[in-house]
Protein backbone atom coordinates (compact mmCIF):
# COMPACT_ATOMS: atom_id res chain seq x y z
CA UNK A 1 -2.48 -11.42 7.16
CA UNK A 2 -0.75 -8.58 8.78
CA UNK A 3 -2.01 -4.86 8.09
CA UNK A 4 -0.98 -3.55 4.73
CA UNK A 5 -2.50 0.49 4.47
CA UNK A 6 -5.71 1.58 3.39
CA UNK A 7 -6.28 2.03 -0.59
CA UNK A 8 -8.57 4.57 -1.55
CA UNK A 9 -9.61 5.32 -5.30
CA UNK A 10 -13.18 7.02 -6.98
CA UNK A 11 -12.24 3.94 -9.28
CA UNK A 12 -13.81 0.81 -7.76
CA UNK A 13 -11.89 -1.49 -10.02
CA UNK A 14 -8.42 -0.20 -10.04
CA UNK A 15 -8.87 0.18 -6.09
CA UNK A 16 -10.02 -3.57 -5.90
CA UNK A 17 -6.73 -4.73 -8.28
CA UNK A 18 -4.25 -2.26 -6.16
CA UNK A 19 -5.65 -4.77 -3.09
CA UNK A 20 -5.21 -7.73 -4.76
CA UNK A 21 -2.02 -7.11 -6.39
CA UNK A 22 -0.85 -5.63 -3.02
CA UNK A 23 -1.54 -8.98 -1.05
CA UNK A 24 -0.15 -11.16 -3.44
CA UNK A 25 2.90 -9.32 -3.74
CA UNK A 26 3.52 -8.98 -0.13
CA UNK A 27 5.84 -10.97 1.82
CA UNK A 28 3.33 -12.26 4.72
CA UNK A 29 3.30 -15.60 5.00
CA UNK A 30 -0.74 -15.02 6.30
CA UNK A 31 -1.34 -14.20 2.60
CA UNK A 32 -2.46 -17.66 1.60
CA UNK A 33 -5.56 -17.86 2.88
CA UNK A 34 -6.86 -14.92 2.23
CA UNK A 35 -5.15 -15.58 -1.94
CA UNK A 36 -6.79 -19.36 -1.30
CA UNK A 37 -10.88 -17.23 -0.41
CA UNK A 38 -9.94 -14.78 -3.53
CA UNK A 39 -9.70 -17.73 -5.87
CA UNK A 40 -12.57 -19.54 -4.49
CA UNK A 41 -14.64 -16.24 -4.73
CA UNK A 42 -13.82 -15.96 -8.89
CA UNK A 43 -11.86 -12.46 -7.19
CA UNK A 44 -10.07 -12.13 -10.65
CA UNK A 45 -12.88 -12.88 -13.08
CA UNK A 46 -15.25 -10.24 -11.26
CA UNK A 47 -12.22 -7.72 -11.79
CA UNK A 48 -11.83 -8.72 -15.48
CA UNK A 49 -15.74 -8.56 -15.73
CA UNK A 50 -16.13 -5.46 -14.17
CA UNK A 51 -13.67 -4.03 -16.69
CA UNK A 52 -15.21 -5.24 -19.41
CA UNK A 53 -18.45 -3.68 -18.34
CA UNK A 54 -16.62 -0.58 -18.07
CA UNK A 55 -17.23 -0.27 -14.47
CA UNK A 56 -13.37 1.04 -14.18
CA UNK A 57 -9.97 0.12 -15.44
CA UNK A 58 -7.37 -2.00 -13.69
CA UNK A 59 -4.59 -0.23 -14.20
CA UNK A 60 -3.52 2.26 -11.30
CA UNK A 61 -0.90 4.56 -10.06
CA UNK A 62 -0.22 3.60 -6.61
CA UNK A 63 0.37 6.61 -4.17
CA UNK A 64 1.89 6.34 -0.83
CA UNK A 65 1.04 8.82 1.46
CA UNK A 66 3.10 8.71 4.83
């Protein structure tokens, strides 16, 4: 997948979802592999469980900084 920035948050789950939701939304044709290794990692449930721990939120503003 070709480069898309560099994400930076003190919140370790909305930082993890702005990645996520970044390379799924992009238009890379790359991004199917990497979207295939998410999946077979459980990418989403560890963000929905590390909500529900409370270990951050995933909801974000995104920022761009040029």
């Amino acid at each position: 997948m070709d480069d898309i920035g560099i994400f930076a948050s003190l919140d370790p789950v909305a930082v993890d979802q702005a990645c996520v939701d970044a390379v799924v939304n992009s238009s890379d044709k790359g991004k199917a592999s990497l979207i295939e290794r998410m999946e077979s990692r459980n990418g989403y449930l560890t963000l929905e469980a590390a909500s529900k721990l409370g270990l951050g939120s995933r909801e974000y503003e995104l920022i761009e900084i040029n």
